[in-house]
C-alpha atoms as a PDB file:
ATOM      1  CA  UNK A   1     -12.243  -5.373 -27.558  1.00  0.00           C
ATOM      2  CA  UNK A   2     -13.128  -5.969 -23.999  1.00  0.00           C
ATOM      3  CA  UNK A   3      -9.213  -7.127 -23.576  1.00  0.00           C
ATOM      4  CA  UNK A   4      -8.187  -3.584 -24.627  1.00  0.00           C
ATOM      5  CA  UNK A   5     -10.851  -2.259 -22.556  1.00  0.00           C
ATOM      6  CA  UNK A   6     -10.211  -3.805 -19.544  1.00  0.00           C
ATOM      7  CA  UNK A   7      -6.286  -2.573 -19.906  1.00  0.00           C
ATOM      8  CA  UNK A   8      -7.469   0.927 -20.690  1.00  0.00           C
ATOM      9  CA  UNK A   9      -9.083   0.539 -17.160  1.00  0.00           C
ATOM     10  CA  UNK A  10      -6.228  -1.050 -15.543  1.00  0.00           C
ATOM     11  CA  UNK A  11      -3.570   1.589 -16.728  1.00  0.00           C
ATOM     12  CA  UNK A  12      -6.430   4.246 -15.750  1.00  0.00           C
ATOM     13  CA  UNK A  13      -6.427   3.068 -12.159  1.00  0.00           C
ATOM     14  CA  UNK A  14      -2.099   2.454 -11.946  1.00  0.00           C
ATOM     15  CA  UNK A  15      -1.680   6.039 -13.328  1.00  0.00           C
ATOM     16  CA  UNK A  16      -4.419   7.327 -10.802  1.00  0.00           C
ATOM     17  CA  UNK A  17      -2.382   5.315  -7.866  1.00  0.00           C
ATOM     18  CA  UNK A  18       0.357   6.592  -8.854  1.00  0.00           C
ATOM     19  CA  UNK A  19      -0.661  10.415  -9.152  1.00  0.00           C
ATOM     20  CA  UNK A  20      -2.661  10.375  -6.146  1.00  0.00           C
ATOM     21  CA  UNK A  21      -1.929  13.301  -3.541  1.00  0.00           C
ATOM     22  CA  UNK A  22      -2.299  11.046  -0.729  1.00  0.00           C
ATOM     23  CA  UNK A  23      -0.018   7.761   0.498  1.00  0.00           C
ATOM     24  CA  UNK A  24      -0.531   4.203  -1.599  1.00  0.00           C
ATOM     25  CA  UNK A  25       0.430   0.794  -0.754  1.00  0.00           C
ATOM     26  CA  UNK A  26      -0.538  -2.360  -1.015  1.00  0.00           C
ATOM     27  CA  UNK A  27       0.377  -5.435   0.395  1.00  0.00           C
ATOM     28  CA  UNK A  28      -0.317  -9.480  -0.675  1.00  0.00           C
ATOM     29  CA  UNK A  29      -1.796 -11.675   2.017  1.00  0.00           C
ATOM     30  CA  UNK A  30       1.515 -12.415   3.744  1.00  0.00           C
ATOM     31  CA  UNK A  31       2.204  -8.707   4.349  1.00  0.00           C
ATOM     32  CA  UNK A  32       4.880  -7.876   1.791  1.00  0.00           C
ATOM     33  CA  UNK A  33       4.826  -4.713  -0.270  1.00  0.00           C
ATOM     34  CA  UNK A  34       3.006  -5.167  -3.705  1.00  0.00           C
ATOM     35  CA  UNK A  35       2.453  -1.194  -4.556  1.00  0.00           C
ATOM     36  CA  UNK A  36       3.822   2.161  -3.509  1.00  0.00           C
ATOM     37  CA  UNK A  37       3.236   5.737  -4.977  1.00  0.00           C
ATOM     38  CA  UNK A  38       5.032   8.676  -5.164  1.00  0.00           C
ATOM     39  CA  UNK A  39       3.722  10.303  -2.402  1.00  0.00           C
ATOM     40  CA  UNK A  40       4.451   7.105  -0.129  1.00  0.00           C
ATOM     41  CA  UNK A  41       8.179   7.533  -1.417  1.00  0.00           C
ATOM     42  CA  UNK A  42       8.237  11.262  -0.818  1.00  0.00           C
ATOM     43  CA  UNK A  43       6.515  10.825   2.588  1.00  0.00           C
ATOM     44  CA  UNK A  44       8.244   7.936   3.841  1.00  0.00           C
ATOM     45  CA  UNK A  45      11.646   8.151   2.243  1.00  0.00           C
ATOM     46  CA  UNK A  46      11.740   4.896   0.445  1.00  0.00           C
ATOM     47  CA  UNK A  47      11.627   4.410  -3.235  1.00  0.00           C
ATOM     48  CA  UNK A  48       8.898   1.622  -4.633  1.00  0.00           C
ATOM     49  CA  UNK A  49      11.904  -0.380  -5.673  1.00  0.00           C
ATOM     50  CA  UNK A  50      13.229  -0.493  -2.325  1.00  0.00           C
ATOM     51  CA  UNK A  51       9.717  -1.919  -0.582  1.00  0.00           C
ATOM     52  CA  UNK A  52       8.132  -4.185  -3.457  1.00  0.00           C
ATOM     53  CA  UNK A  53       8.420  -7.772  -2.275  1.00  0.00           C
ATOM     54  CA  UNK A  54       9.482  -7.233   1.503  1.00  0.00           C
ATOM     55  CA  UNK A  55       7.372  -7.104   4.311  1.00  0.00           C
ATOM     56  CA  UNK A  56       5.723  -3.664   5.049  1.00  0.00           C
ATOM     57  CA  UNK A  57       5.373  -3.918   9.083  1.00  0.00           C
ATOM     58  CA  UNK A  58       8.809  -5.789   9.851  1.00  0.00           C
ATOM     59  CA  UNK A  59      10.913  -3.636   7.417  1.00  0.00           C
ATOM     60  CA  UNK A  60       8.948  -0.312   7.042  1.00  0.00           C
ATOM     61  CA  UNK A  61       6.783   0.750  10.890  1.00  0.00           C
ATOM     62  CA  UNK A  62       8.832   1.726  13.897  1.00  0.00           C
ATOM     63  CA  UNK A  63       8.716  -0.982  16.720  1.00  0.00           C
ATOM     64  CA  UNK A  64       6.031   1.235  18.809  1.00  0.00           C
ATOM     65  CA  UNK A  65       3.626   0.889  15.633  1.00  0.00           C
ATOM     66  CA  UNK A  66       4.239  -2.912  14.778  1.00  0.00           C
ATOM     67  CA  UNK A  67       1.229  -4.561  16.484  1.00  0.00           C
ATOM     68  CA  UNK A  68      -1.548  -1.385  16.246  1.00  0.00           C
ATOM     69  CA  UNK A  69      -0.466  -1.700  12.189  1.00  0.00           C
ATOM     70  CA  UNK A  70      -0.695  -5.457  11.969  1.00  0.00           C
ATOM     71  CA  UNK A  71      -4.255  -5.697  13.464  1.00  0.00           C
ATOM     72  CA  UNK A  72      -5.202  -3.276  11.260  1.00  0.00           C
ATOM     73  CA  UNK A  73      -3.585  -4.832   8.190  1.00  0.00           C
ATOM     74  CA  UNK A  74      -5.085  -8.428   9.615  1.00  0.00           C
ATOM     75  CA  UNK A  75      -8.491  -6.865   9.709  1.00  0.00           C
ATOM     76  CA  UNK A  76      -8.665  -5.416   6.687  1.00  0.00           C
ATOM     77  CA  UNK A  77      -7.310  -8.539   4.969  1.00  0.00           C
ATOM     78  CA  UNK A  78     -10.945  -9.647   6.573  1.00  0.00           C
ATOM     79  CA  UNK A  79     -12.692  -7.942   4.912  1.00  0.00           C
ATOM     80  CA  UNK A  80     -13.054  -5.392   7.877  1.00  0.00           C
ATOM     81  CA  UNK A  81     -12.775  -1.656   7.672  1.00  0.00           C
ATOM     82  CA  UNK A  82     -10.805   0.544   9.724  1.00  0.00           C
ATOM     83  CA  UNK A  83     -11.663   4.125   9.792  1.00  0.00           C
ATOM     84  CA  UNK A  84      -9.522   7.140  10.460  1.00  0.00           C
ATOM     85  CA  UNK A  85      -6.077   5.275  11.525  1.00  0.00           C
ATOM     86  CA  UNK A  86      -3.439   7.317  12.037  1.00  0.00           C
ATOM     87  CA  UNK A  87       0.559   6.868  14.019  1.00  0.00           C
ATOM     88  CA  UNK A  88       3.495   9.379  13.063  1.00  0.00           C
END
């Protein structure tokens, strides 16, 4: 029971990623692409099958962006919270 529970809650939170009116991703602890919504793919013009597996900064943020997006990526794989970050 707590199996099937704990999927219930897992496909919950995938369909709520997935559905969500606002950019997803995630990324593993080397940087590479481990989830991307819809509106990530709508926004930023590549699919989820396209990103899973590579490396978001080096394949997926324009040169100018590179560093401000890797110290935030670096921070928040610290535990530390960025508020309010933003680039075109």
């Amino acid at each position: 029971q707590v199996m099937a529970e704990s999927k219930r809650i897992a496909d919950d939170l995938m369909r709520l990623i997935e559905t969500a009116n606002a950019p997803i991703f995630g990324i593993d602890t080397e940087g590479n692409v481990t989830e991307w919504n819809a509106k990530a793919s709508s926004l930023l013009e590549f699919t989820k099958t396209e990103t899973i597996g590579k490396n978001l900064v080096a394949n997926f943020i324009t040169e100018e962006f590179r560093d401000s997006v890797n110290e935030v990526l670096s921070a928040a794989l610290k535990g530390k919270e960025t508020a309010n970050f933003e680039f075109p």
